[in-house]
N, C-alpha and C. Protein backbone atom coordinates (compact mmCIF):
# COMPACT_ATOMS: atom_id res chain seq x y z
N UNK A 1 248.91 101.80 147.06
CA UNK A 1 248.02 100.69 146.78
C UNK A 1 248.82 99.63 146.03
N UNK A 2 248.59 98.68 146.07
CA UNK A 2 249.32 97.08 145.94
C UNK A 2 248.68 96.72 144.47
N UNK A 3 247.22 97.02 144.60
CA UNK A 3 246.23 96.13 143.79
C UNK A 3 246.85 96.57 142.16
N UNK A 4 246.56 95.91 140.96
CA UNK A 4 246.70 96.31 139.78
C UNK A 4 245.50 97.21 139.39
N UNK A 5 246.68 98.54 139.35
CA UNK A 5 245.38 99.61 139.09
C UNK A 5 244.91 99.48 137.77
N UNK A 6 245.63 98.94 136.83
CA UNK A 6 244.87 98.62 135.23
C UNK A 6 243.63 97.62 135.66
N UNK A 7 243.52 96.77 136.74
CA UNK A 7 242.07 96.12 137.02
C UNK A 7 241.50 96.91 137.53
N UNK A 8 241.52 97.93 139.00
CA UNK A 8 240.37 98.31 139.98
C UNK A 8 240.62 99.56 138.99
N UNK A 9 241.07 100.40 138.73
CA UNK A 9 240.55 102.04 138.27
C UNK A 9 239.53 101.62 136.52
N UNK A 10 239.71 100.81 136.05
CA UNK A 10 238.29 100.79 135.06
C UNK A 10 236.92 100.19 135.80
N UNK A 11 237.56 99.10 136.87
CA UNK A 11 236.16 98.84 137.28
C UNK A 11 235.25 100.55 138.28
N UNK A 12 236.25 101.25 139.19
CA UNK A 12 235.26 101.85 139.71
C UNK A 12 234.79 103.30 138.84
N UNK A 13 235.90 103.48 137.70
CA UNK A 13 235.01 104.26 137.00
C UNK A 13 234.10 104.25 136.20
N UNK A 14 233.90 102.66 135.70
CA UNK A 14 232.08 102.04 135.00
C UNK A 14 231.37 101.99 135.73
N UNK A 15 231.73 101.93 137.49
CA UNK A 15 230.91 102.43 138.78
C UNK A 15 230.38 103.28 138.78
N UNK A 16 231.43 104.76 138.37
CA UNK A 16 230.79 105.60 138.94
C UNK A 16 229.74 106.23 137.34
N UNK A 17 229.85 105.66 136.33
CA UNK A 17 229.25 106.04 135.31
C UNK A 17 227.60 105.14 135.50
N UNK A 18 227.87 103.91 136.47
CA UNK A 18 226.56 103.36 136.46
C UNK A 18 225.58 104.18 137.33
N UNK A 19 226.62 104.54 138.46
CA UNK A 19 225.77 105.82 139.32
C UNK A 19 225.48 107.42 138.71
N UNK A 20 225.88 107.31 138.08
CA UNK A 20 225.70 108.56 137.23
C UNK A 20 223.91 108.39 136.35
N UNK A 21 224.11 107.03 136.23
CA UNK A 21 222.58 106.56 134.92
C UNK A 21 221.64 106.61 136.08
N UNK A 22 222.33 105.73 137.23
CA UNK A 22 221.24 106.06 138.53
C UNK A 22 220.33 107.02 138.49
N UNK A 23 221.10 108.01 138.95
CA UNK A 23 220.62 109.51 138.92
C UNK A 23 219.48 109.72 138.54
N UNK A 24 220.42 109.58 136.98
CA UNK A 24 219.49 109.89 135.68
C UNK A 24 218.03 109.51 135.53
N UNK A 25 218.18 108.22 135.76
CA UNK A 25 217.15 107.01 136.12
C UNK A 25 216.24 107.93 137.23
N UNK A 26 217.06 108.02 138.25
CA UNK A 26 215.58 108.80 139.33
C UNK A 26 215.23 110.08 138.87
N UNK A 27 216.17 110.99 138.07
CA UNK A 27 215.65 112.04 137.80
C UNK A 27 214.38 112.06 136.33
N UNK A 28 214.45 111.34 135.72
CA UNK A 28 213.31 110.43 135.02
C UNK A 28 212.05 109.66 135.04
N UNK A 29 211.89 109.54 136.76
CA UNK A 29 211.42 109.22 137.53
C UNK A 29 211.17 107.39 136.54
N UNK A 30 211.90 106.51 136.37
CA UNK A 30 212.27 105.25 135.73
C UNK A 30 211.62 104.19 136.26
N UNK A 31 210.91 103.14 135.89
CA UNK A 31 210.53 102.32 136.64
C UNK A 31 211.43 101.37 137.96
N UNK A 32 210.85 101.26 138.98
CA UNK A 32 211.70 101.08 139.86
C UNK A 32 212.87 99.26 139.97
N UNK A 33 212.38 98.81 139.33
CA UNK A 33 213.21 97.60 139.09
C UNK A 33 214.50 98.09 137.87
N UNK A 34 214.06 98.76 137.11
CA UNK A 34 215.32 99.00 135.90
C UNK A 34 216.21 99.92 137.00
N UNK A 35 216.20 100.44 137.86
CA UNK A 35 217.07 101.00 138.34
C UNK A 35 217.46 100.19 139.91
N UNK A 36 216.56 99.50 140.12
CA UNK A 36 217.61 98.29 140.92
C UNK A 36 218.82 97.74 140.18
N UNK A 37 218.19 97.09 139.13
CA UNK A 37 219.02 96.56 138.30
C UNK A 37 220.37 96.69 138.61
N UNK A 38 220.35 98.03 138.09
CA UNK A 38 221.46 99.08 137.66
C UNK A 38 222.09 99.24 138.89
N UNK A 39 221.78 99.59 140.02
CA UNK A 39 222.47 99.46 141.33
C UNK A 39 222.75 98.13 141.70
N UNK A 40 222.14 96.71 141.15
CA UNK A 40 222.93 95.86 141.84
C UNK A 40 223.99 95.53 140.90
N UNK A 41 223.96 96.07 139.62
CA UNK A 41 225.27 96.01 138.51
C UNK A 41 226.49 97.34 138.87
N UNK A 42 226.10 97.83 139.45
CA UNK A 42 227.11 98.70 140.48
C UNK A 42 227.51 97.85 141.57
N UNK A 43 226.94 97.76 142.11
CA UNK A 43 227.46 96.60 143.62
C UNK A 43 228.19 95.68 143.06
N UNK A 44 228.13 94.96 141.87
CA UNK A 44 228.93 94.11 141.30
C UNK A 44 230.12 94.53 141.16
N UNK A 45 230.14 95.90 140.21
CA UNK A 45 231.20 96.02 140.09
C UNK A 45 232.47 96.34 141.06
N UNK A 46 231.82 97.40 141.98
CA UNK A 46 232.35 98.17 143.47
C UNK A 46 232.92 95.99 144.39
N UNK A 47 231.95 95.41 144.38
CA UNK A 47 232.65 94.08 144.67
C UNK A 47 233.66 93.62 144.16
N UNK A 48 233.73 93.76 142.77
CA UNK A 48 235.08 93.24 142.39
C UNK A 48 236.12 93.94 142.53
N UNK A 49 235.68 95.19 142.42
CA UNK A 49 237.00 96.05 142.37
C UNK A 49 237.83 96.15 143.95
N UNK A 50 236.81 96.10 145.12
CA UNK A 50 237.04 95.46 146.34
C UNK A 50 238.27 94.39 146.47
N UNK A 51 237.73 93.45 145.84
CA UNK A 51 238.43 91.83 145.93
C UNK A 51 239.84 92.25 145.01
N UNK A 52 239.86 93.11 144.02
CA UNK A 52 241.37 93.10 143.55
C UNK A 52 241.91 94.02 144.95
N UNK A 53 241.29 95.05 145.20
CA UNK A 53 242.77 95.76 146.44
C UNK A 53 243.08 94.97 147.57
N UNK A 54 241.70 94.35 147.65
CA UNK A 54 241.79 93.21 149.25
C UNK A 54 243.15 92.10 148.49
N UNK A 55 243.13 91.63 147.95
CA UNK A 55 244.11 90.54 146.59
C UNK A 55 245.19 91.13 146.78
N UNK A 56 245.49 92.60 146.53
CA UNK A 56 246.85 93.42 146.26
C UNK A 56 247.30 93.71 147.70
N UNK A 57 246.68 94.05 148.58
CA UNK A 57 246.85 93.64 150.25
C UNK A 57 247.43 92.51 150.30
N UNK A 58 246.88 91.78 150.77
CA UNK A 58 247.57 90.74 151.09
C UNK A 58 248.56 90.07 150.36
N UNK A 59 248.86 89.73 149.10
CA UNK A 59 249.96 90.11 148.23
C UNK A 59 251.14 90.46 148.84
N UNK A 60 250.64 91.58 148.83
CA UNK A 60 251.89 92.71 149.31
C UNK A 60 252.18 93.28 151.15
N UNK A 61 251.20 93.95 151.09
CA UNK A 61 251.24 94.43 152.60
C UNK A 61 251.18 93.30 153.80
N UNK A 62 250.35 92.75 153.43
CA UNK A 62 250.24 91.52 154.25
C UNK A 62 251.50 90.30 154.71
N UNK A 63 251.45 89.90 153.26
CA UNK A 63 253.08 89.09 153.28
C UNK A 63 253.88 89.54 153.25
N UNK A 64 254.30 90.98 153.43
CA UNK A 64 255.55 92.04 153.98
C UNK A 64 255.31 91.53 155.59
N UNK A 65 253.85 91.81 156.18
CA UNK A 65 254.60 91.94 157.54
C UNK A 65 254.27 90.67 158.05
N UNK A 66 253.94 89.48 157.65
CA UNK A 66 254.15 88.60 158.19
C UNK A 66 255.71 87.89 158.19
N UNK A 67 256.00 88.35 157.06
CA UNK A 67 257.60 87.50 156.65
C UNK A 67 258.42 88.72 157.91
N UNK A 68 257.70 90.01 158.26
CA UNK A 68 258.94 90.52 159.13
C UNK A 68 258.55 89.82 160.79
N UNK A 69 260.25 91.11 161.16
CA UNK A 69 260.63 90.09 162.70
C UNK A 69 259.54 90.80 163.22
N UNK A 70 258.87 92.16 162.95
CA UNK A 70 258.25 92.90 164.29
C UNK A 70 257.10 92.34 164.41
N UNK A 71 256.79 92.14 165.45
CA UNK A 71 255.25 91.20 165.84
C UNK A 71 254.25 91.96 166.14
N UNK A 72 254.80 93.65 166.02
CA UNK A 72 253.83 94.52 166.82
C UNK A 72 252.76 94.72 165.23
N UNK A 73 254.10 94.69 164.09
CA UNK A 73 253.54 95.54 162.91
C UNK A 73 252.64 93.92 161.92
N UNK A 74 253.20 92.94 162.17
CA UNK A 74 252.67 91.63 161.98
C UNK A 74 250.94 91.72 162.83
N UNK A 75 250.43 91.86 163.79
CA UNK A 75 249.86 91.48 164.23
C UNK A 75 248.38 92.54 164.06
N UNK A 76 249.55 94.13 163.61
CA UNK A 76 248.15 95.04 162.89
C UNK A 76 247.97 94.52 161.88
N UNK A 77 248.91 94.23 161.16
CA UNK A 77 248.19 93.69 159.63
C UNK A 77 246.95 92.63 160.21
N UNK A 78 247.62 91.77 160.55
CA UNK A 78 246.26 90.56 160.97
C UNK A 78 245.04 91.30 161.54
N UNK A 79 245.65 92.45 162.74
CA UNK A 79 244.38 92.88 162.92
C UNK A 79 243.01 93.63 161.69
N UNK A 80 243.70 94.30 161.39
CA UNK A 80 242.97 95.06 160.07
C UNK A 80 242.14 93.70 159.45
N UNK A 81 242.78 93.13 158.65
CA UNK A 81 241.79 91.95 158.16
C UNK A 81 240.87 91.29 158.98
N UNK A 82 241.34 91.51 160.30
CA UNK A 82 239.81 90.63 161.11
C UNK A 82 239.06 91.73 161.15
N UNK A 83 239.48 92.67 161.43
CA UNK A 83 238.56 93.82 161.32
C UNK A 83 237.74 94.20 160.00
N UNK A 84 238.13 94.04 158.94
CA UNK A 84 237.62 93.66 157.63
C UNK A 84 236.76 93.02 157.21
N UNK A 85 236.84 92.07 157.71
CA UNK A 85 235.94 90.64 157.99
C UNK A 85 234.99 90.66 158.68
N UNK A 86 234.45 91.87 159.83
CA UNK A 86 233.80 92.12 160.63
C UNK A 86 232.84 92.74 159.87
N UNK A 87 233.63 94.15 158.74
CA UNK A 87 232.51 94.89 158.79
C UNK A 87 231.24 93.95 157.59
């Protein structure tokens, strides 16, 4: 991985501690907006932490194979990102 893991590994483990309250939250049976909440403050975070490896990609992996000669290994990279972009 490319991305700065001192950024993405704290964001997805306050992720996985927000899914953890989730849980908690349904096993509490919690009113149902406080635990939206809480899942779209997970989605937040799981987004950012996204955008740093997508960032550390292209960075790195990306502008490796565009700067090279092979067009075969240039043109998966490109592919992957359109494919990315798809889902």
């Amino acid at each position: 991985m490319r991305a700065d893991r001192k950024k993405v590994e704290p964001l997805v483990k306050t992720a996985r501690g927000q899914i953890e309250a989730v849980l908690k939250m349904i096993d509490e049976d919690r009113y149902c907006i406080d635990i939206i909440n809480q899942l779209s403050a997970t989605e937040a975070l799981l987004r950012k932490a996204r955008k740093e490896v997508l960032k550390g990609h292209l960075n790195g992996c990306v502008r490796d194979a565009v700067s090279c000669e092979d067009s075969k290994e240039r043109d998966a990279k490109l592919d992957e990102i359109i494919a990315l972009l798809d889902k």
